[in-house]
Protein backbone atom coordinates (compact mmCIF):
# COMPACT_ATOMS: atom_id res chain seq x y z
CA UNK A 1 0.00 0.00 0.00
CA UNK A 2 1.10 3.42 -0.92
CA UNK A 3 0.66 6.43 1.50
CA UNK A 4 0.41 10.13 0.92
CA UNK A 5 0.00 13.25 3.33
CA UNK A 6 -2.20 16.20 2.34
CA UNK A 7 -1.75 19.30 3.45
CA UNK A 8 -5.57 19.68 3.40
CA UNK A 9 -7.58 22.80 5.09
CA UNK A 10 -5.40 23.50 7.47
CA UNK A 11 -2.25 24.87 5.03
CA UNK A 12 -3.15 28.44 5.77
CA UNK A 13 -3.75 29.14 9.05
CA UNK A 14 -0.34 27.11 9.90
CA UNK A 15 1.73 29.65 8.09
CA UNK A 16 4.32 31.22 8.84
CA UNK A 17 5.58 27.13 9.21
CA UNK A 18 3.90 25.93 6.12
CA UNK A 19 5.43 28.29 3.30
CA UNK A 20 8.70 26.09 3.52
CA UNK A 21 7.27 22.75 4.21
CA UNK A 22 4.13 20.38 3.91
CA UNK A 23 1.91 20.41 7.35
CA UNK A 24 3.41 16.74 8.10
CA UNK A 25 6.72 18.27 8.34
CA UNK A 26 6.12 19.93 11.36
CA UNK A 27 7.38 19.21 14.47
CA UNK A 28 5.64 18.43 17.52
CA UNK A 29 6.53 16.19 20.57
CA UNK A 30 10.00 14.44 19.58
CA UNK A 31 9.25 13.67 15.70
CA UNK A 32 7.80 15.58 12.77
CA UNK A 33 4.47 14.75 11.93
CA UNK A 34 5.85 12.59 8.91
CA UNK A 35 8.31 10.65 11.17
CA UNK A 36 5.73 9.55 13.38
CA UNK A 37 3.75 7.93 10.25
CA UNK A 38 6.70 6.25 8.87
CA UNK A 39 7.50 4.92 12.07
CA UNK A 40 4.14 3.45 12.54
CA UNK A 41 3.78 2.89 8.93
CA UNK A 42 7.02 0.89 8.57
CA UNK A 43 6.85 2.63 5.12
CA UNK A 44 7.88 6.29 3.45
CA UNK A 45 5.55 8.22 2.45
CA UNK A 46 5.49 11.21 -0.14
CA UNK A 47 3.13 14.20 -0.04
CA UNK A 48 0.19 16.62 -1.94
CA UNK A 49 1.57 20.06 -1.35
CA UNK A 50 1.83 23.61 -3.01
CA UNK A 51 3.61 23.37 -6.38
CA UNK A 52 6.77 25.62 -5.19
CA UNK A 53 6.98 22.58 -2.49
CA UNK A 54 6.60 19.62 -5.01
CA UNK A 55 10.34 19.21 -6.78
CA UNK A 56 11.51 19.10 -2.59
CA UNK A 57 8.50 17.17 -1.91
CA UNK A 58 7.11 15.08 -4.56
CA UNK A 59 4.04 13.07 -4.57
CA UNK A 60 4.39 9.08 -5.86
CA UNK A 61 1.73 7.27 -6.63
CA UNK A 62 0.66 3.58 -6.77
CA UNK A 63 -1.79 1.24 -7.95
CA UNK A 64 -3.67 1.79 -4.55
CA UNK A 65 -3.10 5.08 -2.36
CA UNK A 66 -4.26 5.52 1.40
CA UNK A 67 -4.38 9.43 1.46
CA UNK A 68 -3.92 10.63 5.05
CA UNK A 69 -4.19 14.48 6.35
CA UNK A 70 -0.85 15.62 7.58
CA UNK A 71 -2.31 17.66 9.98
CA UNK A 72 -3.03 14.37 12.40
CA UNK A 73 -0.71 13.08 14.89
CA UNK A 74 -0.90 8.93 14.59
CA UNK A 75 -1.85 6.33 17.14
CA UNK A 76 -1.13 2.77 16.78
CA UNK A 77 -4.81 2.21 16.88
CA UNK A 78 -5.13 4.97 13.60
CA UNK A 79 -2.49 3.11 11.87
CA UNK A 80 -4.10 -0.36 12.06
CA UNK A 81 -7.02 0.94 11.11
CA UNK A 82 -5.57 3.35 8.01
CA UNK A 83 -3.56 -0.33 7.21
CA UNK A 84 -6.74 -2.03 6.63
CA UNK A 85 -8.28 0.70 4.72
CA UNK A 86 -9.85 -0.44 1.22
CA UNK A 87 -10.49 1.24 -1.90
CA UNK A 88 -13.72 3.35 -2.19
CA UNK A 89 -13.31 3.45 2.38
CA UNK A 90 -12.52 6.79 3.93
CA UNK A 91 -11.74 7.18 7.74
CA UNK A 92 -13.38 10.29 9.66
CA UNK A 93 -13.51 11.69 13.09
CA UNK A 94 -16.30 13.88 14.22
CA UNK A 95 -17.04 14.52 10.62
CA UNK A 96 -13.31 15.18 9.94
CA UNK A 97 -11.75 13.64 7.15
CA UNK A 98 -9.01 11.84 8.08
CA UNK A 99 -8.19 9.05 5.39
CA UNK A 100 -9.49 7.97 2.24
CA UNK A 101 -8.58 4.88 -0.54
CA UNK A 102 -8.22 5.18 -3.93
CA UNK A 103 -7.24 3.79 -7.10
CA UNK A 104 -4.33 5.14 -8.93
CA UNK A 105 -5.67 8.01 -11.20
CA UNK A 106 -9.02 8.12 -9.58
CA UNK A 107 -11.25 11.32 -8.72
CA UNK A 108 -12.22 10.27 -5.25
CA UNK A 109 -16.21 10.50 -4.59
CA UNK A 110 -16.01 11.20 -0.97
CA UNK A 111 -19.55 10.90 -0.71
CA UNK A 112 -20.04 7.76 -2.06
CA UNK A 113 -17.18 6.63 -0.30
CA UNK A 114 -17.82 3.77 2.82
CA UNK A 115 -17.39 6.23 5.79
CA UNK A 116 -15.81 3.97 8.87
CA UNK A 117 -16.15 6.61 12.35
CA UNK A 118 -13.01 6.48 14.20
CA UNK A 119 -13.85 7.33 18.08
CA UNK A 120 -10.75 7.42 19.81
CA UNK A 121 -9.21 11.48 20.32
CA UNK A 122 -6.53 12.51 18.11
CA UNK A 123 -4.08 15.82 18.28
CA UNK A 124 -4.93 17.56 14.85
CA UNK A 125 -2.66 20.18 14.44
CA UNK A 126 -5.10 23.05 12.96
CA UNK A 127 -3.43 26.62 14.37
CA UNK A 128 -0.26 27.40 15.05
CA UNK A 129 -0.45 27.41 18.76
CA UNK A 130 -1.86 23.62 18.57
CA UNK A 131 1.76 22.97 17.96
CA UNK A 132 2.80 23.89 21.53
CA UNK A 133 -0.84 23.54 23.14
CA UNK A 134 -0.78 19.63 22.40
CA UNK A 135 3.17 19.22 22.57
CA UNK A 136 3.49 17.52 25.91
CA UNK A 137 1.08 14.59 25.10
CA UNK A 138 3.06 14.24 21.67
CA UNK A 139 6.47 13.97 23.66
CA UNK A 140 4.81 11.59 25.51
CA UNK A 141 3.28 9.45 22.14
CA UNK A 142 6.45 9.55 20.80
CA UNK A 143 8.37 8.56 23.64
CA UNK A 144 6.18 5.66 24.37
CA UNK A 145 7.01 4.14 20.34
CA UNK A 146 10.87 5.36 20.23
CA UNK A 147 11.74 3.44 23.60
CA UNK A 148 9.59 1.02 23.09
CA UNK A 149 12.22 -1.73 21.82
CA UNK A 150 15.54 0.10 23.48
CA UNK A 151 17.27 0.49 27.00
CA UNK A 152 18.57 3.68 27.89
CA UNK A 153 22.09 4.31 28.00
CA UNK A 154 23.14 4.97 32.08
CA UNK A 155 23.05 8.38 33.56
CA UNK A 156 25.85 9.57 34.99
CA UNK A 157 25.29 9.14 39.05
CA UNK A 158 26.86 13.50 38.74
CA UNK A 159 22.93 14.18 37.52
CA UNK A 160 19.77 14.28 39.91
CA UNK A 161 16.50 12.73 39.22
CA UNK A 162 13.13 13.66 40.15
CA UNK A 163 9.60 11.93 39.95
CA UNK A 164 8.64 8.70 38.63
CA UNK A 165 8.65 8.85 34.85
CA UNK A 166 12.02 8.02 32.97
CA UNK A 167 14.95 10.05 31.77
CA UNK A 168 15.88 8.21 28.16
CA UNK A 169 19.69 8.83 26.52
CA UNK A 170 20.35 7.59 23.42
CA UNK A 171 23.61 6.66 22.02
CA UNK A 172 26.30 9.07 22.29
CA UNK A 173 24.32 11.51 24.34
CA UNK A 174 26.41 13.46 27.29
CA UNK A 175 24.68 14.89 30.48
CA UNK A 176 26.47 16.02 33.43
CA UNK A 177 25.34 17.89 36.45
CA UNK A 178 21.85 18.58 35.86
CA UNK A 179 18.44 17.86 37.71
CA UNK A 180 15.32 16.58 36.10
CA UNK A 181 12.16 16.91 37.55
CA UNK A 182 10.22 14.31 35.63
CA UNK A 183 6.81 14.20 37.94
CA UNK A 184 4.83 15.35 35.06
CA UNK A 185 6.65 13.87 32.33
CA UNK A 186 9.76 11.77 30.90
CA UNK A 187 12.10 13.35 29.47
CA UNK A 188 14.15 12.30 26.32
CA UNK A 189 18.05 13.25 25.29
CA UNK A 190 18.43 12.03 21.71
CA UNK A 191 21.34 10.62 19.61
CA UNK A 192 24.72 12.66 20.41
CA UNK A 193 23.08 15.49 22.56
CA UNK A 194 24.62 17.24 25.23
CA UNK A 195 22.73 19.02 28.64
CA UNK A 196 25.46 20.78 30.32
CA UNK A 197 26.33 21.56 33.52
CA UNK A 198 23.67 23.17 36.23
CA UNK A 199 21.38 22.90 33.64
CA UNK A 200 17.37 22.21 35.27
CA UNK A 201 14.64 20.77 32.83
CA UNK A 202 11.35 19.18 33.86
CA UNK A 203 9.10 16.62 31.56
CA UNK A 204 7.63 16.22 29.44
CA UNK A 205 10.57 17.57 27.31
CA UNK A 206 12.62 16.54 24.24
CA UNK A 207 15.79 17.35 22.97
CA UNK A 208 16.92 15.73 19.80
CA UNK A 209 19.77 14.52 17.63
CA UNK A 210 22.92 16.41 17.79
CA UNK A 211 21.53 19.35 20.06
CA UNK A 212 22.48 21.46 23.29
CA UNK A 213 20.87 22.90 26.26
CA UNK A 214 23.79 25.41 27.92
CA UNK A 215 24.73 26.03 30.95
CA UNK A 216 22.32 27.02 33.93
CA UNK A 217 19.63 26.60 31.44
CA UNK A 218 15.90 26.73 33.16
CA UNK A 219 13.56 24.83 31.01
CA UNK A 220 10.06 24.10 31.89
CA UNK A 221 7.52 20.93 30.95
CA UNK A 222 6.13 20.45 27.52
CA UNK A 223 9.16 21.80 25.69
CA UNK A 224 10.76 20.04 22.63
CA UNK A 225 13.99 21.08 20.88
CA UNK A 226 14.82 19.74 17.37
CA UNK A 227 17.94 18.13 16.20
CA UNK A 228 20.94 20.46 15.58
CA UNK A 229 19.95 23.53 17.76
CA UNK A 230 21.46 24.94 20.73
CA UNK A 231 18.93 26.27 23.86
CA UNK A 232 20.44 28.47 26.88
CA UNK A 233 18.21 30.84 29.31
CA UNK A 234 14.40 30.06 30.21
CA UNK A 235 12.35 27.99 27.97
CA UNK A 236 8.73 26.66 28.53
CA UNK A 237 6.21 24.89 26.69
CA UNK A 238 7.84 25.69 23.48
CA UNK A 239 8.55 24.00 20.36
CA UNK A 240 12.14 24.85 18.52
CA UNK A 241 11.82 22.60 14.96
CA UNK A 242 15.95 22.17 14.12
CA UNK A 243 19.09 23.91 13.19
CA UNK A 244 17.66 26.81 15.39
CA UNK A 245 19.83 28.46 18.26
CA UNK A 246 18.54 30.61 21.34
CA UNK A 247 21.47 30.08 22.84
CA UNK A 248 21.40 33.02 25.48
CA UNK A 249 19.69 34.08 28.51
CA UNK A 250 15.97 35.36 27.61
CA UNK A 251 13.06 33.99 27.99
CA UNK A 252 10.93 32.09 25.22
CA UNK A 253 7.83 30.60 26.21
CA UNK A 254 4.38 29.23 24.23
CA UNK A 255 6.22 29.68 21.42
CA UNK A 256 7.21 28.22 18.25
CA UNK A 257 10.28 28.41 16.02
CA UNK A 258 11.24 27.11 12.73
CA UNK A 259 14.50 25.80 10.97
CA UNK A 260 17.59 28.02 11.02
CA UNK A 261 16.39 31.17 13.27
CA UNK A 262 18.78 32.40 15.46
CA UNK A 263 17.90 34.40 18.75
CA UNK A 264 20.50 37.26 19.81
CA UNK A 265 21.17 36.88 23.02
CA UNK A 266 18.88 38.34 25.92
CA UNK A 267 15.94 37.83 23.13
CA UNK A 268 12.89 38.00 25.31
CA UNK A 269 9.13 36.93 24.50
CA UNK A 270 6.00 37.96 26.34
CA UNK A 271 3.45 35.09 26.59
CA UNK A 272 0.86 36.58 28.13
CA UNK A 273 -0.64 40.57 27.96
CA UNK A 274 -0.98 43.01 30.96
CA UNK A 275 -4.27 42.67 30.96
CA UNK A 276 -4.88 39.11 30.76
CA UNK A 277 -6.87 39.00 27.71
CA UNK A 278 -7.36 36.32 25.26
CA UNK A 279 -4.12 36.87 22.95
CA UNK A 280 -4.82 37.58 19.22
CA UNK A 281 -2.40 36.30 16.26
CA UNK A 282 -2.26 37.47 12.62
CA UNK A 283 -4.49 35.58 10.37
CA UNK A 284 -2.75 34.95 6.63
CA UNK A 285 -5.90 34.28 5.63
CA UNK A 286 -7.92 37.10 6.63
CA UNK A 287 -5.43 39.17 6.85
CA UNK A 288 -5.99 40.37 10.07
CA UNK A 289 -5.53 39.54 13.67
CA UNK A 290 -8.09 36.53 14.70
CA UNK A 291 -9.01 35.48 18.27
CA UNK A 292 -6.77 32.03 19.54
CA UNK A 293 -8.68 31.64 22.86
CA UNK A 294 -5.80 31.14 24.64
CA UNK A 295 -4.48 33.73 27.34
CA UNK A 296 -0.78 32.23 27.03
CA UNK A 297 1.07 32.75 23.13
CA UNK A 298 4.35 33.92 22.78
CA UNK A 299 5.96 34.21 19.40
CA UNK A 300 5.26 32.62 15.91
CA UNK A 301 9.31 32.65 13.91
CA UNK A 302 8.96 31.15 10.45
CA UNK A 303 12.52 29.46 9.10
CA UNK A 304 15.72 31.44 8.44
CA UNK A 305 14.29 34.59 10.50
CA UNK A 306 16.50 36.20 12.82
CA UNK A 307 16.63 38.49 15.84
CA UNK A 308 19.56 40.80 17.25
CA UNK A 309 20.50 41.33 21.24
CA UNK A 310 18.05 42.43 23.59
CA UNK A 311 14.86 42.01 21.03
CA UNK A 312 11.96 42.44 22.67
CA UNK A 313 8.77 40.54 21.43
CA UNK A 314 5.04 41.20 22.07
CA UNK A 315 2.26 38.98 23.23
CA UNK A 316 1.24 36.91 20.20
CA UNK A 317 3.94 38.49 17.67
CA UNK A 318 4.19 36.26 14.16
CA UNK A 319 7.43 36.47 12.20
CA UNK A 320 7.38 35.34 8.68
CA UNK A 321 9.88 33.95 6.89
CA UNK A 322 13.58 35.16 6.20
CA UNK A 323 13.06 38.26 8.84
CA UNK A 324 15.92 40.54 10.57
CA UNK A 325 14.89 42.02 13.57
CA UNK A 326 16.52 44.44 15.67
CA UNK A 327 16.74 47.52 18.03
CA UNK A 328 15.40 48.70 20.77
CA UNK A 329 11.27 48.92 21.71
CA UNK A 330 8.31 46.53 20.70
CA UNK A 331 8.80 45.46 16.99
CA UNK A 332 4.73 44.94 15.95
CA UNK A 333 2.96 41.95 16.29
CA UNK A 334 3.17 40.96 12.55
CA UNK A 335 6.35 40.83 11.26
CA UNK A 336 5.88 39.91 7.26
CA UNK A 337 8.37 37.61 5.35
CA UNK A 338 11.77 39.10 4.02
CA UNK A 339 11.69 42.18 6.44
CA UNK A 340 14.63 44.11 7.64
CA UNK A 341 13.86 46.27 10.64
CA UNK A 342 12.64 46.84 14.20
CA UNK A 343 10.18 49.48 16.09
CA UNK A 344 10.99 51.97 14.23
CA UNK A 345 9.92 50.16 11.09
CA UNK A 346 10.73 47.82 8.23
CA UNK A 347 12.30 47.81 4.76
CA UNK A 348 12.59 44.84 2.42
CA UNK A 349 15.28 42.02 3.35
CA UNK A 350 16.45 41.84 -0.52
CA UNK A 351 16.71 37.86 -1.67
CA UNK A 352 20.71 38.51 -2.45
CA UNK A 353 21.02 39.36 1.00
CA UNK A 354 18.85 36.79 2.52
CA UNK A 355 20.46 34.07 0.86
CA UNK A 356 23.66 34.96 1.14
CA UNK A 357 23.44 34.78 5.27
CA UNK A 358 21.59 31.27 4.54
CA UNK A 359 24.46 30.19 2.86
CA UNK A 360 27.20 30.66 5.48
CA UNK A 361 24.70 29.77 8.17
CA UNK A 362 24.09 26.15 6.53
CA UNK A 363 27.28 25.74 5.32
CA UNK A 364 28.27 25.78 9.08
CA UNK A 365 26.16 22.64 9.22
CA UNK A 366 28.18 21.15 6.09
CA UNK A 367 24.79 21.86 4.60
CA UNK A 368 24.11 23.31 1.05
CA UNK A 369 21.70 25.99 0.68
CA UNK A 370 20.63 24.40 -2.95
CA UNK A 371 18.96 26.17 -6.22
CA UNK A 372 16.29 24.01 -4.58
CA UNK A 373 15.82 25.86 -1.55
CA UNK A 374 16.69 29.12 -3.52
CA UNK A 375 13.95 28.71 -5.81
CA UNK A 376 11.52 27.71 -2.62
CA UNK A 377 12.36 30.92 -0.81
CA UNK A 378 12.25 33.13 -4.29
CA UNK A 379 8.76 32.19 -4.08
CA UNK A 380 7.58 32.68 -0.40
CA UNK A 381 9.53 36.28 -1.21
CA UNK A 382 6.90 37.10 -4.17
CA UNK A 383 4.07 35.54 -1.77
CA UNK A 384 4.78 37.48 0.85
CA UNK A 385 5.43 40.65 -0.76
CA UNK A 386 1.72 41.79 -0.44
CA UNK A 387 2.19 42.85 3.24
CA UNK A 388 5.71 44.52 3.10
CA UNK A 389 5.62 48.21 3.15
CA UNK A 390 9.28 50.13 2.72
């Protein structure tokens, strides 16, 4: 059987995150949405997408194709289900639309389509701020599968351990001198990660592959930090994707980061307004700011944006894609893609510019910043362009 995630409904309201990936490729908990499928698949799987996405992102098809929306987090129990799913059979949840068969070249007919009711509650990732809002149970999905079939490697007896639920290492991770408070949660050190010395972190909380939380680092429950990224300061209930660095004191907190941002250090975030009020996000799709109904949202980075020393961000601020922030005072709460500015306003981040700093910042990765990725951003600049004002 041959499985493909679509973006479906959902595309909009996730951007800034979705302009340089498909909604499976977010993170949340320790995986990416995709990861967690093809773990519980036992299978790759390709993806329907915007066409800028497609030559990164293809979609392969087969005789027979199990479509699933990339927006939900699996369960084992989903997967068996979506495994046994025949042609002209679709899967929903509280009328939802959640998986569907389908010939190879077939127009689907939904509605004459067998529907099958799945009952049991899933995480569908629909705003931005269900990223960090559902995060801890997804650490906790995840880390259920992932050490499933594996034994921890030993912590060192220099490290103190709170509360009942596990601290997992993986190979080649190094932790010295820290305390873990797990009563709410596990926690999780992946592959070759380092927590350093005095550092304090409670569960649920991931870091991944190849990543660092600093010295004297404070982070709180439901926090996850993708693979390659480096974390110092105050973190809580915030989710950092990869290749992303806040690697200074500040405080970041309901929050959400893409792939290669970089916070300057003391980079603070509020998470929650003077006046306790329901916090209010910018809306791509209505182009204006729309209620969350949530009292605690901090700040919304889309990939390769940036922020200088002492930055200061507002309840509920969005940054798009490919932004450089800086200077003193509040910045506003919608920060469009390929801007170049602070408080006192914004000009346009030119594309030679921009990809000339994502060159020698993936490069320090041994990564290539390809014609691929060039010709991804070229287009999110000419997307975005609408809502910059020099």
């Amino acid at each position: 059987m041959n499985f493909i995630l679509f973006d479906g409904a959902y595309r909009e309201a996730l951007l800034p995150f979705t302009y340089t990936r498909p909604v499976a490729d977010i993170r949340i908990g320790i995986m990416t949405i995709r990861e967690k499928w093809e773990f519980l698949l036992r299978a790759t799987t390709t993806t329907v997408t915007e066409e800028y996405l497609t030559d990164k992102w293809p979609m392969v098809e087969a005789e027979t194709n199990t479509f699933i929306l990339g927006s939900v987090v699996p369960t084992e129990k989903l997967v068996t289900v979506i495994r046994n799913l025949n042609i002209g059979e679709a899967i929903y949840t509280k009328d939802e639309l959640i998986a569907f068969c389908v010939k190879e070249g077939e127009e689907p007919n939904l509605e004459a389509y067998t529907e099958i009711n799945f009952d049991e509650e899933l995480i569908i990732v629909k705003h931005t701020w269900d990223i960090f809002k559902n995060n801890a149970k997804a650490i906790e999905l995840d880390f259920a599968i992932l050490t499933e079939e594996g034994a921890s490697e030993p912590l060192s007896e220099t490290n103190t351990v709170i509360g009942k639920h596990p601290v997992f290492l993986e190979e080649g991770a190094s932790v010295e001198c820290a305390i873990f408070n797990t009563s709410s949660g596990p926690v999780y050190i992946g592959k070759n990660a380092t927590v350093m010395e005095g550092a304090i972190i409670r569960g649920p909380f991931a870091l991944c592959e190849s990543s660092t939380v600093k010295m004297g680092a404070k982070i709180y429950e439901a926090t996850t930090v993708g693979p390659h990224s480096k974390v110092g300061g105050e973190v809580g209930n915030s989710v950092i994707f990869g290749y992303t660095n806040k690697g200074h004191d500040g405080y970041l907190g309901n929050s959400v980061l893409g792939e290669w941002c970089n916070l300057g250090a003391d980079t603070n975030t509020s998470n929650l307004k003077n006046n306790y009020a329901e916090v209010r996000l910018w809306n791509y799709e209505t182009e204006g700011f729309a209620r969350t109904g949530e009292q605690f949202c901090g700040l919304m980075m889309g990939d390769h944006s940036k922020s200088g020393i002492n930055t200061m961000f507002n309840t509920g601020t969005v940054v798009g894609v490919s932004a450089n922030i800086f200077g003193g005072g509040f910045p506003r709460n919608f920060i469009p893609s390929f801007s170049w500015g602070g408080s006192a306003g914004f000009v346009t981040y030119k594309t030679n510019k921009a990809f000339e700093v994502a060159t020698k910042v993936m490069d320090r990765r041994s990564l290539e910043f390809s014609e691929q990725e060039e010709a991804i951003l070229t287009e999110i600049f000419k997307l975005s362009e609408q809502w910059r004002k020099d």
